[in-house]
N, C-alpha and C. Protein backbone atom coordinates (compact mmCIF):
# COMPACT_ATOMS: atom_id res chain seq x y z
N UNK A 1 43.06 112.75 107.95
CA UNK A 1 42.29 112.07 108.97
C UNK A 1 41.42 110.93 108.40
N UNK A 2 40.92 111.15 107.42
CA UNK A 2 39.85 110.38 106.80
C UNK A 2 40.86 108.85 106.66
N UNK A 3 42.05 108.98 105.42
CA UNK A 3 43.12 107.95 105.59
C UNK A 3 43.18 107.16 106.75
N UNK A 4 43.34 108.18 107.63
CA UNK A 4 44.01 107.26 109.08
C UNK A 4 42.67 106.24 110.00
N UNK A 5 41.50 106.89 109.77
CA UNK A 5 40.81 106.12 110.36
C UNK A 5 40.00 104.97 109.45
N UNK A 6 40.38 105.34 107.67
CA UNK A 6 40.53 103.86 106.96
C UNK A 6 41.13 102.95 107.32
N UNK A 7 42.24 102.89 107.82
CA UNK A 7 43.43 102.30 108.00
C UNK A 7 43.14 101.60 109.06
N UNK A 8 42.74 102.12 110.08
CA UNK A 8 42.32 101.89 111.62
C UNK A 8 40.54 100.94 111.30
N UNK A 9 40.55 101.31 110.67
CA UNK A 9 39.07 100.47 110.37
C UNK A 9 39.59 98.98 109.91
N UNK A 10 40.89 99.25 108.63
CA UNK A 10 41.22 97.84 108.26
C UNK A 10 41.46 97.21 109.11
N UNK A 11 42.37 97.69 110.43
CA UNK A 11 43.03 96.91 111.12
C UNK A 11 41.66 96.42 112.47
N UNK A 12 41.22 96.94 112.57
CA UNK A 12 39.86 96.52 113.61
C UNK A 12 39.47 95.33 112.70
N UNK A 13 39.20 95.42 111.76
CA UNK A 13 38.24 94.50 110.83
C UNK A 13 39.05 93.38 110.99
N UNK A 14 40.16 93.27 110.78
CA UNK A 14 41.08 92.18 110.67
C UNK A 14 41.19 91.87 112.11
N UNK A 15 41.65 92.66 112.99
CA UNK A 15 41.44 91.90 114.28
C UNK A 15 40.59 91.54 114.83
N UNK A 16 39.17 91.90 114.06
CA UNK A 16 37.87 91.05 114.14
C UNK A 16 38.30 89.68 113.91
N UNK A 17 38.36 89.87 112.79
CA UNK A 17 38.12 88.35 111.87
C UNK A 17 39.16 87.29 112.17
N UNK A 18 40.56 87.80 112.92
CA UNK A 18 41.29 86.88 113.71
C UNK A 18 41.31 86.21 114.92
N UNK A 19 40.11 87.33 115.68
CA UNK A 19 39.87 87.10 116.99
C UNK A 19 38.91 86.05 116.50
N UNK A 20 37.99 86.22 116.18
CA UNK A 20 36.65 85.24 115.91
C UNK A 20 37.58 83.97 115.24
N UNK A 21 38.04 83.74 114.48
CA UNK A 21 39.14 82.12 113.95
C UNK A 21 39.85 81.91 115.42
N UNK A 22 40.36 82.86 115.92
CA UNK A 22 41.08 81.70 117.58
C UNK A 22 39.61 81.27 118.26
N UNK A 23 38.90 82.11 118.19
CA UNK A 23 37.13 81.92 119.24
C UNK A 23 36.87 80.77 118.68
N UNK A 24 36.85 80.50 117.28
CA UNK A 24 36.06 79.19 116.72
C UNK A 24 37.26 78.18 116.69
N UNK A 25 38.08 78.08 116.78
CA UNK A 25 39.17 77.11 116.80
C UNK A 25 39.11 76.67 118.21
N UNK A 26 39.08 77.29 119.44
CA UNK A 26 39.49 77.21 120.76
C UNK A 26 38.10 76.32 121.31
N UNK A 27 36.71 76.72 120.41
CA UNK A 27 35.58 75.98 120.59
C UNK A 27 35.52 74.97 119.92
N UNK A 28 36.42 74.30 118.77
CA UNK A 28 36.10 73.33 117.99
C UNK A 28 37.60 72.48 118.84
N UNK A 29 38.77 73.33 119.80
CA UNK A 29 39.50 72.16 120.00
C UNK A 29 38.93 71.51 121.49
N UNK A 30 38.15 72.47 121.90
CA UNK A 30 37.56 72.43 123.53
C UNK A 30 36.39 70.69 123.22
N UNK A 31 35.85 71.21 122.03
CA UNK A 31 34.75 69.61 121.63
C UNK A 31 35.81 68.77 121.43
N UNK A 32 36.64 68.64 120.63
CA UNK A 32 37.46 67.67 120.42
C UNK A 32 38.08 67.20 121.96
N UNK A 33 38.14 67.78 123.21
CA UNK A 33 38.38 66.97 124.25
C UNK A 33 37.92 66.31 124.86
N UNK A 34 36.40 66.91 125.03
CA UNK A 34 35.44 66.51 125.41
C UNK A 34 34.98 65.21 124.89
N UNK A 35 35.45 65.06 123.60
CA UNK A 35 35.09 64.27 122.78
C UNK A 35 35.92 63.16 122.83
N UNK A 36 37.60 63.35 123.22
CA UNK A 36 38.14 62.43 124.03
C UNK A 36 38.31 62.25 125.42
N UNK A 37 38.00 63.01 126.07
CA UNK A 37 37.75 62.68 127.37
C UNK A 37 36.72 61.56 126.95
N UNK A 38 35.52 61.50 126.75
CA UNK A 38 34.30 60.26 126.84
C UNK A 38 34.96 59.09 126.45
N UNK A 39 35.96 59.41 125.16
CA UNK A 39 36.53 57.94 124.68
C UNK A 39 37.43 57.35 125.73
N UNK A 40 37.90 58.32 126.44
CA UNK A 40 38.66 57.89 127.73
C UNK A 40 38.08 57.01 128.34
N UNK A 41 37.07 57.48 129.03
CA UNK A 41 36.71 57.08 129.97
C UNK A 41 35.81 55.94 129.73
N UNK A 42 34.90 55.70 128.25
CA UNK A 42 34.41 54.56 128.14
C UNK A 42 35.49 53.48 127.80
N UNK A 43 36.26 53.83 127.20
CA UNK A 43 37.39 52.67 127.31
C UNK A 43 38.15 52.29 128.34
N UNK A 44 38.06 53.14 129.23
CA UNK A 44 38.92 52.68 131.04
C UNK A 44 37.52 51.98 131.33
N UNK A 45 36.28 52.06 131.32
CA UNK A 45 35.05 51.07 131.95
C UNK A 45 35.20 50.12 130.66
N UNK A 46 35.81 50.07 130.03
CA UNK A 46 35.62 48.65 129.30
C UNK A 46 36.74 47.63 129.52
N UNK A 47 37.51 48.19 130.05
CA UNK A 47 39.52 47.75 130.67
C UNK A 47 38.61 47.49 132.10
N UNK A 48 37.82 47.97 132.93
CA UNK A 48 37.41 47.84 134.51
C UNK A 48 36.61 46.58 134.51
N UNK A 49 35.82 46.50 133.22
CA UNK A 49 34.74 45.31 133.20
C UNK A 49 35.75 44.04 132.59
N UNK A 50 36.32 44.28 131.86
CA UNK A 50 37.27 43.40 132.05
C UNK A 50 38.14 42.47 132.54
N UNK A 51 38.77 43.39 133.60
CA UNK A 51 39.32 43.30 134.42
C UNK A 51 38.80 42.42 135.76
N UNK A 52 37.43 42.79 136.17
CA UNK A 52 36.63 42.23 137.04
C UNK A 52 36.16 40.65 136.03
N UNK A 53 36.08 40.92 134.93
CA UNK A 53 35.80 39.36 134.49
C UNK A 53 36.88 38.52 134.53
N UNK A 54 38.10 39.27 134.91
CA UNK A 54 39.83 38.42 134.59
C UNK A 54 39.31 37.94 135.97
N UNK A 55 39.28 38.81 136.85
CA UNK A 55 39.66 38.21 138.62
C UNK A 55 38.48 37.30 139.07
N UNK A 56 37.35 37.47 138.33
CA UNK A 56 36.06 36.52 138.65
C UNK A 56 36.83 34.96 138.02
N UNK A 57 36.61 35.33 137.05
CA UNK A 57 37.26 33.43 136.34
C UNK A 57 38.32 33.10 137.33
N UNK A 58 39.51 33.90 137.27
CA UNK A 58 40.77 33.54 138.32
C UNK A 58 40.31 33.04 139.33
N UNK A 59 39.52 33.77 140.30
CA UNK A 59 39.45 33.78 141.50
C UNK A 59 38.18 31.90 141.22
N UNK A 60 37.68 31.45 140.92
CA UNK A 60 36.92 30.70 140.70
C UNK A 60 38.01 29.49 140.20
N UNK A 61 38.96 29.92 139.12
CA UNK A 61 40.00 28.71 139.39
C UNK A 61 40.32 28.46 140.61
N UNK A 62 41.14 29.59 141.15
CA UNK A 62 41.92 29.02 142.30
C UNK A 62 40.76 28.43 143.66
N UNK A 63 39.48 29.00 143.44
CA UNK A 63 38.80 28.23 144.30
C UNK A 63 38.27 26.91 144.09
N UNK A 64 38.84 26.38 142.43
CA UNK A 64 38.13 24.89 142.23
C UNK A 64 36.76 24.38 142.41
N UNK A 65 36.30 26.24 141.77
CA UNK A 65 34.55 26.08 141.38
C UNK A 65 34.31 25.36 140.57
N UNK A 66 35.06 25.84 139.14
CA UNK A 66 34.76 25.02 137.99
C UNK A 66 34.63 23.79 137.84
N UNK A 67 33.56 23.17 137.64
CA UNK A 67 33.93 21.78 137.18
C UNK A 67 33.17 21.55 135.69
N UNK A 68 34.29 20.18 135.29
CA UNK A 68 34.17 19.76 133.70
C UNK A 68 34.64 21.10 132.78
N UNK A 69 33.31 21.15 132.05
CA UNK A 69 33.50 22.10 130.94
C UNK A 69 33.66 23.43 131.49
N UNK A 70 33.21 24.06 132.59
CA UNK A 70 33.58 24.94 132.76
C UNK A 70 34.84 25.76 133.60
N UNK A 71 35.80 24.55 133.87
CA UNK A 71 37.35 25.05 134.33
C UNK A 71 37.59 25.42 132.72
N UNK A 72 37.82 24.91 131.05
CA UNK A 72 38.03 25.36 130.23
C UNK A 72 37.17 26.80 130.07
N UNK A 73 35.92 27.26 130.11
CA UNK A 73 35.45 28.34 129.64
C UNK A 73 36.04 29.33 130.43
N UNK A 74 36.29 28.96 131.94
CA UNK A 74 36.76 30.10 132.71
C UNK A 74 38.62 30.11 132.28
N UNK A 75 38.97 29.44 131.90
CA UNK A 75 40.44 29.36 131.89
C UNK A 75 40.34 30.51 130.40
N UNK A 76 39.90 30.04 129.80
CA UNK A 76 39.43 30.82 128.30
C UNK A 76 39.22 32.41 128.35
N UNK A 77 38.56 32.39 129.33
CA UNK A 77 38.15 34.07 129.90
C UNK A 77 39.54 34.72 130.52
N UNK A 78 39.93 34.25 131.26
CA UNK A 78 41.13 34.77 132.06
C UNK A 78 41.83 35.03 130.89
N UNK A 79 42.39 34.20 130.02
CA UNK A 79 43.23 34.37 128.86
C UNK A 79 42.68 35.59 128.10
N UNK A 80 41.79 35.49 127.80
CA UNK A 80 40.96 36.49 126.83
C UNK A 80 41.35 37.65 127.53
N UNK A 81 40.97 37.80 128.61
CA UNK A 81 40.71 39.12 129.37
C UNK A 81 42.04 39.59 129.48
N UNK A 82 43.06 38.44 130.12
CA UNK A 82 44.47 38.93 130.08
C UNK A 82 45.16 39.50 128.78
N UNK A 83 44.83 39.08 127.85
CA UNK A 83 45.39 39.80 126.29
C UNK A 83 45.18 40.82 126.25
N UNK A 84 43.42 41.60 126.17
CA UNK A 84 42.77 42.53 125.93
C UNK A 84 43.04 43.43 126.80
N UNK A 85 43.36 43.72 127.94
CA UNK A 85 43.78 44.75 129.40
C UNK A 85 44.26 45.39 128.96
N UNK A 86 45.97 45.25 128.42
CA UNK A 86 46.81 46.30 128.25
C UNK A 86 46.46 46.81 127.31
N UNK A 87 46.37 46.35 125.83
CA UNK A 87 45.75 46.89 125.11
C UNK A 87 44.51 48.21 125.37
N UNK A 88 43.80 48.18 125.91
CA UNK A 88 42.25 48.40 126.07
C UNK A 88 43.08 50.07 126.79
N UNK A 89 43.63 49.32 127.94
CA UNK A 89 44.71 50.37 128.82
C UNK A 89 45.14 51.61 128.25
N UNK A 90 46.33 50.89 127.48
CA UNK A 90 46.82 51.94 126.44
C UNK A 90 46.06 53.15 125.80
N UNK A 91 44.90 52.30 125.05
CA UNK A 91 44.22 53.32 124.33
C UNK A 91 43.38 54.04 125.26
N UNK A 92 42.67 53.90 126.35
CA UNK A 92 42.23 54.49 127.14
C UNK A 92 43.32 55.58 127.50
N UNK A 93 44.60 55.73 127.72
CA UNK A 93 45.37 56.23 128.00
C UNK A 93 45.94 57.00 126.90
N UNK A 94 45.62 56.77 125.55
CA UNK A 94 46.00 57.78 124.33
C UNK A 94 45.03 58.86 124.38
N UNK A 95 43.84 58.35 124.61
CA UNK A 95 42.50 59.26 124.09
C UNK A 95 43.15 59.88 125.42
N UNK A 96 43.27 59.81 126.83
CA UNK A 96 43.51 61.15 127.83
C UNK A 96 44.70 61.58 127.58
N UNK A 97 45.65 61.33 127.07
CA UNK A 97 46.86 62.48 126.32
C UNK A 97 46.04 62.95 125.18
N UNK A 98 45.10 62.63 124.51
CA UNK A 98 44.71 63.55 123.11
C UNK A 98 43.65 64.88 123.90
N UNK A 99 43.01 64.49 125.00
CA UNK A 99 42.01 65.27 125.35
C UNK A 99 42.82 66.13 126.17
N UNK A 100 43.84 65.77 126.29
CA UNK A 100 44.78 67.02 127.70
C UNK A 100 45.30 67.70 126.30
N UNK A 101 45.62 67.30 124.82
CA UNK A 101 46.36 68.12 124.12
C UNK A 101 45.18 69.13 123.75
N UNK A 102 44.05 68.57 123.23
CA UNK A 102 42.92 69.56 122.90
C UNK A 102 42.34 70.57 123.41
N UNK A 103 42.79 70.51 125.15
CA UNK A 103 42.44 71.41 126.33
C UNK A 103 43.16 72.45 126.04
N UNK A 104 44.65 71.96 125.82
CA UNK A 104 45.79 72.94 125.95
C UNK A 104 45.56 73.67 124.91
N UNK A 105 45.57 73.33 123.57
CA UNK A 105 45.07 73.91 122.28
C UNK A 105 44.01 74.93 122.53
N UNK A 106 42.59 74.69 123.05
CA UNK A 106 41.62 75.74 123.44
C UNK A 106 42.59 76.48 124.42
N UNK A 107 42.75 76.56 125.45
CA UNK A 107 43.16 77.52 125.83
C UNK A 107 44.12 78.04 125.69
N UNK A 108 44.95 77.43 124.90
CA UNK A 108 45.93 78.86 123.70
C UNK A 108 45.14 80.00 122.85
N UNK A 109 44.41 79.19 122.16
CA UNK A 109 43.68 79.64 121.34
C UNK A 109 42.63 80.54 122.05
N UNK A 110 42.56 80.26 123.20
CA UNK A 110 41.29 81.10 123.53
C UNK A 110 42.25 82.70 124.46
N UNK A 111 43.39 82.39 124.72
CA UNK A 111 44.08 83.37 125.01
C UNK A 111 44.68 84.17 123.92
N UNK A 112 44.43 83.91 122.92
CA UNK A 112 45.31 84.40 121.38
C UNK A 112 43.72 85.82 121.41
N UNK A 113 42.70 84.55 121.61
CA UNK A 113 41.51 85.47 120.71
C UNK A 113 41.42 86.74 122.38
N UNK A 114 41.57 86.58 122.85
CA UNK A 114 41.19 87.76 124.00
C UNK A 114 42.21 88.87 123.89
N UNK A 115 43.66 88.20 123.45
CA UNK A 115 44.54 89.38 123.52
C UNK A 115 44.17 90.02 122.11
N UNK A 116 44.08 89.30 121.26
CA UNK A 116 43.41 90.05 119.64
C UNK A 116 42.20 90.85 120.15
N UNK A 117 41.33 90.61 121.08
CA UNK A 117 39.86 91.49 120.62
C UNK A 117 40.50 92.85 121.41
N UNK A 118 41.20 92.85 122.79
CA UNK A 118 42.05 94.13 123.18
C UNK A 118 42.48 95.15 122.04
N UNK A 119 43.23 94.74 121.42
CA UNK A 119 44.41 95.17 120.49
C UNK A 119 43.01 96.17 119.45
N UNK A 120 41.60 95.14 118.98
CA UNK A 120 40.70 95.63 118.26
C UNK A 120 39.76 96.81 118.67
N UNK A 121 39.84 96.93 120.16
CA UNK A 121 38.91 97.24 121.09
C UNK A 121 40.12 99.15 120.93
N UNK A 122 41.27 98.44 120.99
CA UNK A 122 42.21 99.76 121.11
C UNK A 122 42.15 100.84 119.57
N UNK A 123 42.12 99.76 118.68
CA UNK A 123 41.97 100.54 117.14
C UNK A 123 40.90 100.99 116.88
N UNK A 124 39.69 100.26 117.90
CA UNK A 124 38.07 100.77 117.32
C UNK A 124 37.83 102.41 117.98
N UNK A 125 39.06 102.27 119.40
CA UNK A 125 39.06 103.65 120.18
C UNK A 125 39.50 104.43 119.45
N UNK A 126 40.57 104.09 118.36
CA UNK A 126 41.40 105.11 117.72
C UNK A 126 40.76 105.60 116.91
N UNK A 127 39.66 104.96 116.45
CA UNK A 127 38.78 105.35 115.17
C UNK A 127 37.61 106.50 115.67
N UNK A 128 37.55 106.34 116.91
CA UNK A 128 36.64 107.19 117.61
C UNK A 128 37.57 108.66 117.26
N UNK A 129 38.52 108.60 118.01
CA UNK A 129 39.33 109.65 118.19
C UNK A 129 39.76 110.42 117.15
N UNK A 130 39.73 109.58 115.86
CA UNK A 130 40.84 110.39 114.43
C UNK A 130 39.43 110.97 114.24
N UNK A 131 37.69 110.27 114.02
CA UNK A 131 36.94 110.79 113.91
C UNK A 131 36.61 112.13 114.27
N UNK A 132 36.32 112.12 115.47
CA UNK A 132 36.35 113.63 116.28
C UNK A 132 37.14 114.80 116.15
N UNK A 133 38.69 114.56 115.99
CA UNK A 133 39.49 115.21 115.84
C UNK A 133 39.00 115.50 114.45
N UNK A 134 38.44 115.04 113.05
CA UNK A 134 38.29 115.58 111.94
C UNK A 134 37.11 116.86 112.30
N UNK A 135 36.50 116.56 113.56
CA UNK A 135 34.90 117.24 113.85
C UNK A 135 35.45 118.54 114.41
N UNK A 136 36.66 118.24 115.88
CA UNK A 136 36.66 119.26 116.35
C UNK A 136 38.16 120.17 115.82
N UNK A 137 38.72 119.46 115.48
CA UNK A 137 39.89 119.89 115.54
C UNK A 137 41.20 119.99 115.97
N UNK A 138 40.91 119.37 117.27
CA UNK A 138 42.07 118.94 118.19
C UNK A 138 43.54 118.79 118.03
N UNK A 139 44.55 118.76 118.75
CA UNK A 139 45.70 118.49 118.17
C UNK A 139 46.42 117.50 119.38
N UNK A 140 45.47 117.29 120.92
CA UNK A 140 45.63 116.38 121.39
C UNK A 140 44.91 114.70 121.32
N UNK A 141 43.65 114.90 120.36
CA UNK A 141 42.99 113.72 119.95
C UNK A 141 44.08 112.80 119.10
N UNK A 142 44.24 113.52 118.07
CA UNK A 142 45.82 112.05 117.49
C UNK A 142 46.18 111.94 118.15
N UNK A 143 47.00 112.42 118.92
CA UNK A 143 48.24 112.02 119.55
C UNK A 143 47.90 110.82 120.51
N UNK A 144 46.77 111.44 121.13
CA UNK A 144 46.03 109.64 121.78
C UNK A 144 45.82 108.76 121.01
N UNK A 145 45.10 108.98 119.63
CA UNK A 145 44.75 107.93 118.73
C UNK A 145 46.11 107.49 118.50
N UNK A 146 47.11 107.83 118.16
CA UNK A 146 48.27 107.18 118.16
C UNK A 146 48.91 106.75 118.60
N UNK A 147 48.66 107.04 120.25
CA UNK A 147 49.30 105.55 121.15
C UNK A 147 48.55 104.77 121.00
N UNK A 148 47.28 104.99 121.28
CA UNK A 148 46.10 103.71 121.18
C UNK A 148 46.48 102.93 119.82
N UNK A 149 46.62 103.40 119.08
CA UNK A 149 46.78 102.62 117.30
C UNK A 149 48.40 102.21 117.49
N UNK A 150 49.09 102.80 118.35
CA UNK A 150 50.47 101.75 118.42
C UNK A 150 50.63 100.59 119.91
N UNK A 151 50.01 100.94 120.85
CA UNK A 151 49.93 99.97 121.60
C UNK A 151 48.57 98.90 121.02
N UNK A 152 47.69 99.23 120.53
CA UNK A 152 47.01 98.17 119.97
C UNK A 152 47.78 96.85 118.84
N UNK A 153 48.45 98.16 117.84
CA UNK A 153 49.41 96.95 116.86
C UNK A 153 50.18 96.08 117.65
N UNK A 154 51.02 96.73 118.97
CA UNK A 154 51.81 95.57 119.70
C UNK A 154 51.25 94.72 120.07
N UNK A 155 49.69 94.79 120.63
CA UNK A 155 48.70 93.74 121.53
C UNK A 155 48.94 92.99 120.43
N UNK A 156 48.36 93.33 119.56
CA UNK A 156 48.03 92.78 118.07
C UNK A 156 48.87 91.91 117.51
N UNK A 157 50.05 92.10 117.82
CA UNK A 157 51.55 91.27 117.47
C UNK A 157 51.50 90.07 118.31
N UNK A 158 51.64 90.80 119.74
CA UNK A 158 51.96 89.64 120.38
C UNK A 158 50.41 88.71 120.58
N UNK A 159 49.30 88.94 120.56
CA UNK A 159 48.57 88.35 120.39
C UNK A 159 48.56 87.16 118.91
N UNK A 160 49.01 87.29 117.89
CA UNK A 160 49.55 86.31 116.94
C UNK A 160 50.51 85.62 117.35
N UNK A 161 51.47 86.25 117.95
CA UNK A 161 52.37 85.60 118.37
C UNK A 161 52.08 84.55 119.31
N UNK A 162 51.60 84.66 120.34
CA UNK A 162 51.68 84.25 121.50
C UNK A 162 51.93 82.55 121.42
């Protein structure tokens, strides 16, 4: 008995310490979206301000505001602004594919660590059980501790797995 609930201790311990690495991974990929989400979105308001400076100059050509030097500064802007759009676009549009990948990542990761703390929660029961059974004697206490300690290893599997 003593063996078996060593054993059952290793494996709790370890499905500690795996659960807590998906917990801190799933929180460090959850910032990393967050962290592109903002780049998102300040770079779509920098493509918007843009954009409104393309159609201001435009719209001021075609109304034959400009005069002298300033049909060139506004012609200058439109150009400018027209280069920089797609560009600006794009990357606004990388950072929200990086922040949808970082989402997905946390919540893998955060489903890895919940099915691991189960699996730990099942071996910490088993440890209860081999315990007692050394106290009372039992000959139905293993036999529970031993489904519990084999349906926990499966959680435990497929929780790595997943």
């Amino acid at each position: 008995m003593p063996v078996a609930a060593a054993a059952l201790a290793v494996l709790a311990a370890l499905g500690g310490f795996l659960s807590n690495l998906r917990s801190t991974g799933a929180l460090i990929a959850k910032n990393d979206a967050i962290v592109a989400t903002t780049r998102s979105s300040d770079t779509y308001n920098e493509y918007q301000a843009g954009r409104l400076k393309f159609y201001i100059s435009q719209s001021a050509l075609d109304a034959g505001v400009g005069a002298g030097g300033n049909v060139a500064r506004l012609q200058a802007n439109v150009k400018r602004q027209a280069a920089k759009g797609p560009a600006l676009l794009a990357k606004a549009q990388g950072f929200e594919h990086e922040a949808e990948r970082d989402n997905a990542r946390s919540e893998h990761l955060l489903a890895q660590h919940e099915t691991i703390e189960i699996a730990t929660t099942l071996f910490e029961v088993s440890i209860v059980l081999v315990s007692i059974t050394a106290l009372v004697g039992s000959r139905l206490l293993p036999a529970v501790a031993g489904i519990a300690s084999a349906l926990g290893l499966a959680i435990f599997a497929y929780g790595l797995l997943r």
